[in-house]
C-alpha atoms as a PDB file:
ATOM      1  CA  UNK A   1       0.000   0.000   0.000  1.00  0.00           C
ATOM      2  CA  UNK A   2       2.597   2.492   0.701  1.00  0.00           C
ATOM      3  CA  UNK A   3       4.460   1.757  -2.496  1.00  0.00           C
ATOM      4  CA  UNK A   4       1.083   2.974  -4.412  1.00  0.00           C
ATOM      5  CA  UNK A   5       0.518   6.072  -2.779  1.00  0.00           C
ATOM      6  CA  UNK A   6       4.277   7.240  -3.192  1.00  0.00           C
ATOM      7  CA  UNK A   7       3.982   6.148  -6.681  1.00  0.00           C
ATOM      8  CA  UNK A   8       0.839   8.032  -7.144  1.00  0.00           C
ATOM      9  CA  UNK A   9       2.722  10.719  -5.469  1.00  0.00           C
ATOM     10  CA  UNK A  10       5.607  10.730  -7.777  1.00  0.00           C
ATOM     11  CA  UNK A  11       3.152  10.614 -10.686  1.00  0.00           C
ATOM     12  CA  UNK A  12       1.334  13.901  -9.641  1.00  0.00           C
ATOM     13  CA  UNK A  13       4.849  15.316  -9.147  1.00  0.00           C
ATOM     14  CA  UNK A  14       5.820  13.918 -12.484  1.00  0.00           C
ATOM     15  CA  UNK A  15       2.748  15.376 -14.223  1.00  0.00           C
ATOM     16  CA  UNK A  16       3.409  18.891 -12.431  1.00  0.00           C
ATOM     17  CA  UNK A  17       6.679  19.147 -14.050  1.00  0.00           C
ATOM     18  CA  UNK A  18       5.844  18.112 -17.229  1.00  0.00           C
ATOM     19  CA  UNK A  19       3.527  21.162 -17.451  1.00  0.00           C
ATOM     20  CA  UNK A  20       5.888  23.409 -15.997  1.00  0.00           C
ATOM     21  CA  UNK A  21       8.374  22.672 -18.374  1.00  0.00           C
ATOM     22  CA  UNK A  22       5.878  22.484 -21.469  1.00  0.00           C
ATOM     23  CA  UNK A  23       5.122  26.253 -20.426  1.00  0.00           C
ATOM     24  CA  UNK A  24       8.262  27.052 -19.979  1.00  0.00           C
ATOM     25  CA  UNK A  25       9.354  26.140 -23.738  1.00  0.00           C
ATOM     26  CA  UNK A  26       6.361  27.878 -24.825  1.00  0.00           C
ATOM     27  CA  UNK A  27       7.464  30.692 -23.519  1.00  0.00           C
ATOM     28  CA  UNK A  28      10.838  30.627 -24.580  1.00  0.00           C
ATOM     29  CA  UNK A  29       9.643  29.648 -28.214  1.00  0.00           C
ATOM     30  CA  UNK A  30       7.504  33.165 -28.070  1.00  0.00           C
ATOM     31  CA  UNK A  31      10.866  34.940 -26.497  1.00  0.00           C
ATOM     32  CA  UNK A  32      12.396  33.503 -29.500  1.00  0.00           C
ATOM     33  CA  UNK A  33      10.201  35.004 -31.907  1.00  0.00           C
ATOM     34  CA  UNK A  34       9.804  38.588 -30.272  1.00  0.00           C
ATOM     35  CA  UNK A  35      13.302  38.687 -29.948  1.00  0.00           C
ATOM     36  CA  UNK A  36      13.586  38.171 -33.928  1.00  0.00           C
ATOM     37  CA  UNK A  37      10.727  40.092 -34.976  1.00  0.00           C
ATOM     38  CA  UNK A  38      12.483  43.152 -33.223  1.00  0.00           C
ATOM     39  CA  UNK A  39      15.865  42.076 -34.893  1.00  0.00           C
ATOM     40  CA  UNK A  40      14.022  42.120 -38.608  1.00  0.00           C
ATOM     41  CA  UNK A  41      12.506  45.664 -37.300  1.00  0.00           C
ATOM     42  CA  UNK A  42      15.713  47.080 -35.261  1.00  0.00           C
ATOM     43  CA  UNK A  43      18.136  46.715 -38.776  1.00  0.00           C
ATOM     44  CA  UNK A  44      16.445  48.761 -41.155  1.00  0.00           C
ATOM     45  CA  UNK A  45      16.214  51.533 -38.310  1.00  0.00           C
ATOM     46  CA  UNK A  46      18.766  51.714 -37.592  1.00  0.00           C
ATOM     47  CA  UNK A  47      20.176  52.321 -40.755  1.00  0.00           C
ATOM     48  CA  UNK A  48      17.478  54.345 -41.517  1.00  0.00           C
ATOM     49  CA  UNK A  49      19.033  56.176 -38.096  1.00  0.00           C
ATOM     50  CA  UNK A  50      22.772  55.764 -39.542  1.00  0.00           C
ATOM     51  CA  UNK A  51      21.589  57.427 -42.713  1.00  0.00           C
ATOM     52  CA  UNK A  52      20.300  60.382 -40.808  1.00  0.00           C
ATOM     53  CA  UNK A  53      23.500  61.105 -38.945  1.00  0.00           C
ATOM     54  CA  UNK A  54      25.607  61.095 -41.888  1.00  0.00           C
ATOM     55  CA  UNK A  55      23.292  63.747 -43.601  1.00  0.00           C
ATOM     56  CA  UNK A  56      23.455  66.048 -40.774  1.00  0.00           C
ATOM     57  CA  UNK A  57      27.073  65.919 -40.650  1.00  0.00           C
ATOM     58  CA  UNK A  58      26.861  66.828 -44.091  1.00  0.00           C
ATOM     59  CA  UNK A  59      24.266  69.906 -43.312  1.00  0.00           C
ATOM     60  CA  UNK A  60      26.434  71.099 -40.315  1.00  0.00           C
ATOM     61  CA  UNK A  61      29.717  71.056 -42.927  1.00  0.00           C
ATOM     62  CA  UNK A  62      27.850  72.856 -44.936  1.00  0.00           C
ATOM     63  CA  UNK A  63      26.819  75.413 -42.340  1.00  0.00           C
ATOM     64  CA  UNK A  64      30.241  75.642 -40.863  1.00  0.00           C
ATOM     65  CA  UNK A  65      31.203  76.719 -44.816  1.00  0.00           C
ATOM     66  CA  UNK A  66      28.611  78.804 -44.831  1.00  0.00           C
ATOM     67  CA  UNK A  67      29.679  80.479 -41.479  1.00  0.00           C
ATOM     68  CA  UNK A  68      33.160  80.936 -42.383  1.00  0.00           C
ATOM     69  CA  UNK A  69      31.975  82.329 -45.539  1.00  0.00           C
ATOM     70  CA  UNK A  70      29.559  84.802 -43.431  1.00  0.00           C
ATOM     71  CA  UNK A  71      32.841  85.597 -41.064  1.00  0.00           C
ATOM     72  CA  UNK A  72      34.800  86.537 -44.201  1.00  0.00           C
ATOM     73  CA  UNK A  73      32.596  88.956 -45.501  1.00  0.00           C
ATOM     74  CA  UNK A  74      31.862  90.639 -42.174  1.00  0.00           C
ATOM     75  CA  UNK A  75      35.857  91.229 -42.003  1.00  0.00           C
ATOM     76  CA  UNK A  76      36.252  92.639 -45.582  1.00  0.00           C
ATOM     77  CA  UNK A  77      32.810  94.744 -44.278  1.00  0.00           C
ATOM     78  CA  UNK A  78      34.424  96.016 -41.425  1.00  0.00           C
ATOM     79  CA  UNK A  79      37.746  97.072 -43.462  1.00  0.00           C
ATOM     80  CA  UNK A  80      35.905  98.988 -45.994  1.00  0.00           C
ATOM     81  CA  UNK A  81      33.805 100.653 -43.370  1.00  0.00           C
ATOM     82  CA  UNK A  82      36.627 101.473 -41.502  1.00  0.00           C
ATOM     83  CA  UNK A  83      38.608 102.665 -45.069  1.00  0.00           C
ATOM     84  CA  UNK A  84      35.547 104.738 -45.851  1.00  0.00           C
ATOM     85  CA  UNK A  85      35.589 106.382 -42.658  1.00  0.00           C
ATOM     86  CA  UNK A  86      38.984 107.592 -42.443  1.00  0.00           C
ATOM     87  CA  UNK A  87      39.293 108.567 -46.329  1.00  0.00           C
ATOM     88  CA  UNK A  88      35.838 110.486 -46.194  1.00  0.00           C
ATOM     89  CA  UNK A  89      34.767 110.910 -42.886  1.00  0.00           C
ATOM     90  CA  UNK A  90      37.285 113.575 -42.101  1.00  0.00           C
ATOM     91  CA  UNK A  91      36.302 115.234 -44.693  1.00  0.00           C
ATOM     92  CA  UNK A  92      32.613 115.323 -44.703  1.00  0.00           C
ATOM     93  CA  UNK A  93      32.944 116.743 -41.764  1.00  0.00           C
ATOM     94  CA  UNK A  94      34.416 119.872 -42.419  1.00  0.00           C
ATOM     95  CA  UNK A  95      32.500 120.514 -45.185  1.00  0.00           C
ATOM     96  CA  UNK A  96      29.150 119.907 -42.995  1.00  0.00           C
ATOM     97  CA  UNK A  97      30.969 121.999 -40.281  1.00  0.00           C
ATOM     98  CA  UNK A  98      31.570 124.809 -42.895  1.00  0.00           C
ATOM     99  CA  UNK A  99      28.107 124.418 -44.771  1.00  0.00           C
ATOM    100  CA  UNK A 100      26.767 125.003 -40.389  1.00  0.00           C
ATOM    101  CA  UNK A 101      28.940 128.088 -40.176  1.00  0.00           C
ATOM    102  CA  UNK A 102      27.912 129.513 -43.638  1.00  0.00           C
ATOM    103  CA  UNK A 103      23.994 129.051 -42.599  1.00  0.00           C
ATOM    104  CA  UNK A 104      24.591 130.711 -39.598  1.00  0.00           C
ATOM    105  CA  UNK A 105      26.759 133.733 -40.918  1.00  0.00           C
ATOM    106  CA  UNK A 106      23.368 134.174 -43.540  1.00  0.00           C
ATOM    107  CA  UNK A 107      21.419 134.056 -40.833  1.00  0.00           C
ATOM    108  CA  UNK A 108      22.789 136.128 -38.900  1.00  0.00           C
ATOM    109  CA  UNK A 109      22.842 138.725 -41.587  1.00  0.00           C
ATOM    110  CA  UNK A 110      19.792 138.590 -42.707  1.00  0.00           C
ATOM    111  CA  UNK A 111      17.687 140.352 -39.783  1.00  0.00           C
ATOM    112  CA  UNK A 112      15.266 143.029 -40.147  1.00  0.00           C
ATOM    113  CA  UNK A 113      14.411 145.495 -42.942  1.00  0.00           C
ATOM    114  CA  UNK A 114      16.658 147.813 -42.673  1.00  0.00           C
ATOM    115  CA  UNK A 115      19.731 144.993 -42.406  1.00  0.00           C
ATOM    116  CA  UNK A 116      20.221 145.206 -39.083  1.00  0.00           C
ATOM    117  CA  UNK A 117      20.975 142.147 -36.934  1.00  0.00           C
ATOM    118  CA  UNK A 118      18.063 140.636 -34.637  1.00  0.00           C
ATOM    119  CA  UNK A 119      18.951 138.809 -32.143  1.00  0.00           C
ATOM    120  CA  UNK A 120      18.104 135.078 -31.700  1.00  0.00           C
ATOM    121  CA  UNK A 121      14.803 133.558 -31.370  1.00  0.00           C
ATOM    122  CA  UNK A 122      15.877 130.456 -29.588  1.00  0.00           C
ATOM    123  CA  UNK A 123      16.202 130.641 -25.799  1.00  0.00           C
ATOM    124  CA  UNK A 124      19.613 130.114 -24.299  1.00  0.00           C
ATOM    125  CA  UNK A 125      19.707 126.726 -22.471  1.00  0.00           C
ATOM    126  CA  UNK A 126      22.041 127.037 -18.962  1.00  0.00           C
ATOM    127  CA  UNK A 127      23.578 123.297 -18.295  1.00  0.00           C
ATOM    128  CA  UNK A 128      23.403 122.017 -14.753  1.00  0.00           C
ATOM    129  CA  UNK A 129      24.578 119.007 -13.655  1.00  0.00           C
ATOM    130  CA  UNK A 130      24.813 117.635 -17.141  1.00  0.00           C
ATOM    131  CA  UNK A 131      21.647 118.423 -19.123  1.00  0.00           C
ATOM    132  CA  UNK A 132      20.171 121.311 -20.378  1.00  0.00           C
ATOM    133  CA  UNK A 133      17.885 123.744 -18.861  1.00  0.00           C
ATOM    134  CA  UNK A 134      15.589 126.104 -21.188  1.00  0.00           C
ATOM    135  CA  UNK A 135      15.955 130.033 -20.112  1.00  0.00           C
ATOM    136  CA  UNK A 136      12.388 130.021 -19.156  1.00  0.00           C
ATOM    137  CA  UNK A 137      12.659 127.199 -16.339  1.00  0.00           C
ATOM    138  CA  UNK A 138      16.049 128.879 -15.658  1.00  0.00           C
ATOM    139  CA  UNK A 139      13.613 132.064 -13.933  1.00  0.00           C
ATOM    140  CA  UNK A 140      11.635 130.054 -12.138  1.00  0.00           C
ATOM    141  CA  UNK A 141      14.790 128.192 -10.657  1.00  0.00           C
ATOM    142  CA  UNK A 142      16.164 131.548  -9.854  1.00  0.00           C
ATOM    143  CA  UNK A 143      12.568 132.600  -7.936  1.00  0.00           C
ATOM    144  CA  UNK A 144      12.994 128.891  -6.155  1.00  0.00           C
ATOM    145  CA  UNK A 145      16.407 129.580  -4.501  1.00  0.00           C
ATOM    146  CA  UNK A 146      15.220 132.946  -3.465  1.00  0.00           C
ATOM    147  CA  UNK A 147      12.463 131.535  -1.489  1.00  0.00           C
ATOM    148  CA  UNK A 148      14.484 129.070   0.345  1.00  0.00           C
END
Protein backbone atom coordinates (compact mmCIF):
# COMPACT_ATOMS: atom_id res chain seq x y z
CA UNK A 1 0.00 0.00 0.00
CA UNK A 2 2.60 2.49 0.70
CA UNK A 3 4.46 1.76 -2.50
CA UNK A 4 1.08 2.97 -4.41
CA UNK A 5 0.52 6.07 -2.78
CA UNK A 6 4.28 7.24 -3.19
CA UNK A 7 3.98 6.15 -6.68
CA UNK A 8 0.84 8.03 -7.14
CA UNK A 9 2.72 10.72 -5.47
CA UNK A 10 5.61 10.73 -7.78
CA UNK A 11 3.15 10.61 -10.69
CA UNK A 12 1.33 13.90 -9.64
CA UNK A 13 4.85 15.32 -9.15
CA UNK A 14 5.82 13.92 -12.48
CA UNK A 15 2.75 15.38 -14.22
CA UNK A 16 3.41 18.89 -12.43
CA UNK A 17 6.68 19.15 -14.05
CA UNK A 18 5.84 18.11 -17.23
CA UNK A 19 3.53 21.16 -17.45
CA UNK A 20 5.89 23.41 -16.00
CA UNK A 21 8.37 22.67 -18.37
CA UNK A 22 5.88 22.48 -21.47
CA UNK A 23 5.12 26.25 -20.43
CA UNK A 24 8.26 27.05 -19.98
CA UNK A 25 9.35 26.14 -23.74
CA UNK A 26 6.36 27.88 -24.82
CA UNK A 27 7.46 30.69 -23.52
CA UNK A 28 10.84 30.63 -24.58
CA UNK A 29 9.64 29.65 -28.21
CA UNK A 30 7.50 33.16 -28.07
CA UNK A 31 10.87 34.94 -26.50
CA UNK A 32 12.40 33.50 -29.50
CA UNK A 33 10.20 35.00 -31.91
CA UNK A 34 9.80 38.59 -30.27
CA UNK A 35 13.30 38.69 -29.95
CA UNK A 36 13.59 38.17 -33.93
CA UNK A 37 10.73 40.09 -34.98
CA UNK A 38 12.48 43.15 -33.22
CA UNK A 39 15.87 42.08 -34.89
CA UNK A 40 14.02 42.12 -38.61
CA UNK A 41 12.51 45.66 -37.30
CA UNK A 42 15.71 47.08 -35.26
CA UNK A 43 18.14 46.71 -38.78
CA UNK A 44 16.44 48.76 -41.16
CA UNK A 45 16.21 51.53 -38.31
CA UNK A 46 18.77 51.71 -37.59
CA UNK A 47 20.18 52.32 -40.75
CA UNK A 48 17.48 54.34 -41.52
CA UNK A 49 19.03 56.18 -38.10
CA UNK A 50 22.77 55.76 -39.54
CA UNK A 51 21.59 57.43 -42.71
CA UNK A 52 20.30 60.38 -40.81
CA UNK A 53 23.50 61.10 -38.95
CA UNK A 54 25.61 61.09 -41.89
CA UNK A 55 23.29 63.75 -43.60
CA UNK A 56 23.45 66.05 -40.77
CA UNK A 57 27.07 65.92 -40.65
CA UNK A 58 26.86 66.83 -44.09
CA UNK A 59 24.27 69.91 -43.31
CA UNK A 60 26.43 71.10 -40.31
CA UNK A 61 29.72 71.06 -42.93
CA UNK A 62 27.85 72.86 -44.94
CA UNK A 63 26.82 75.41 -42.34
CA UNK A 64 30.24 75.64 -40.86
CA UNK A 65 31.20 76.72 -44.82
CA UNK A 66 28.61 78.80 -44.83
CA UNK A 67 29.68 80.48 -41.48
CA UNK A 68 33.16 80.94 -42.38
CA UNK A 69 31.97 82.33 -45.54
CA UNK A 70 29.56 84.80 -43.43
CA UNK A 71 32.84 85.60 -41.06
CA UNK A 72 34.80 86.54 -44.20
CA UNK A 73 32.60 88.96 -45.50
CA UNK A 74 31.86 90.64 -42.17
CA UNK A 75 35.86 91.23 -42.00
CA UNK A 76 36.25 92.64 -45.58
CA UNK A 77 32.81 94.74 -44.28
CA UNK A 78 34.42 96.02 -41.43
CA UNK A 79 37.75 97.07 -43.46
CA UNK A 80 35.90 98.99 -45.99
CA UNK A 81 33.81 100.65 -43.37
CA UNK A 82 36.63 101.47 -41.50
CA UNK A 83 38.61 102.67 -45.07
CA UNK A 84 35.55 104.74 -45.85
CA UNK A 85 35.59 106.38 -42.66
CA UNK A 86 38.98 107.59 -42.44
CA UNK A 87 39.29 108.57 -46.33
CA UNK A 88 35.84 110.49 -46.19
CA UNK A 89 34.77 110.91 -42.89
CA UNK A 90 37.29 113.58 -42.10
CA UNK A 91 36.30 115.23 -44.69
CA UNK A 92 32.61 115.32 -44.70
CA UNK A 93 32.94 116.74 -41.76
CA UNK A 94 34.42 119.87 -42.42
CA UNK A 95 32.50 120.51 -45.18
CA UNK A 96 29.15 119.91 -42.99
CA UNK A 97 30.97 122.00 -40.28
CA UNK A 98 31.57 124.81 -42.89
CA UNK A 99 28.11 124.42 -44.77
CA UNK A 100 26.77 125.00 -40.39
CA UNK A 101 28.94 128.09 -40.18
CA UNK A 102 27.91 129.51 -43.64
CA UNK A 103 23.99 129.05 -42.60
CA UNK A 104 24.59 130.71 -39.60
CA UNK A 105 26.76 133.73 -40.92
CA UNK A 106 23.37 134.17 -43.54
CA UNK A 107 21.42 134.06 -40.83
CA UNK A 108 22.79 136.13 -38.90
CA UNK A 109 22.84 138.72 -41.59
CA UNK A 110 19.79 138.59 -42.71
CA UNK A 111 17.69 140.35 -39.78
CA UNK A 112 15.27 143.03 -40.15
CA UNK A 113 14.41 145.50 -42.94
CA UNK A 114 16.66 147.81 -42.67
CA UNK A 115 19.73 144.99 -42.41
CA UNK A 116 20.22 145.21 -39.08
CA UNK A 117 20.97 142.15 -36.93
CA UNK A 118 18.06 140.64 -34.64
CA UNK A 119 18.95 138.81 -32.14
CA UNK A 120 18.10 135.08 -31.70
CA UNK A 121 14.80 133.56 -31.37
CA UNK A 122 15.88 130.46 -29.59
CA UNK A 123 16.20 130.64 -25.80
CA UNK A 124 19.61 130.11 -24.30
CA UNK A 125 19.71 126.73 -22.47
CA UNK A 126 22.04 127.04 -18.96
CA UNK A 127 23.58 123.30 -18.30
CA UNK A 128 23.40 122.02 -14.75
CA UNK A 129 24.58 119.01 -13.65
CA UNK A 130 24.81 117.63 -17.14
CA UNK A 131 21.65 118.42 -19.12
CA UNK A 132 20.17 121.31 -20.38
CA UNK A 133 17.88 123.74 -18.86
CA UNK A 134 15.59 126.10 -21.19
CA UNK A 135 15.96 130.03 -20.11
CA UNK A 136 12.39 130.02 -19.16
CA UNK A 137 12.66 127.20 -16.34
CA UNK A 138 16.05 128.88 -15.66
CA UNK A 139 13.61 132.06 -13.93
CA UNK A 140 11.63 130.05 -12.14
CA UNK A 141 14.79 128.19 -10.66
CA UNK A 142 16.16 131.55 -9.85
CA UNK A 143 12.57 132.60 -7.94
CA UNK A 144 12.99 128.89 -6.15
CA UNK A 145 16.41 129.58 -4.50
CA UNK A 146 15.22 132.95 -3.46
CA UNK A 147 12.46 131.53 -1.49
CA UNK A 148 14.48 129.07 0.34
Amino acid sequence: MAGILVAVFWAILVSFLAVALARLAQTLKATTKLVADVTEQAVPLLADASATVRSAQTQLDRVDAIATDVQEVTSNASALSTTVASTFGGPLVKVAAFGYGVRRAVAGRKGGADGADVPRKTPRRTVIVGRAVPAARRGKRNDRNARD
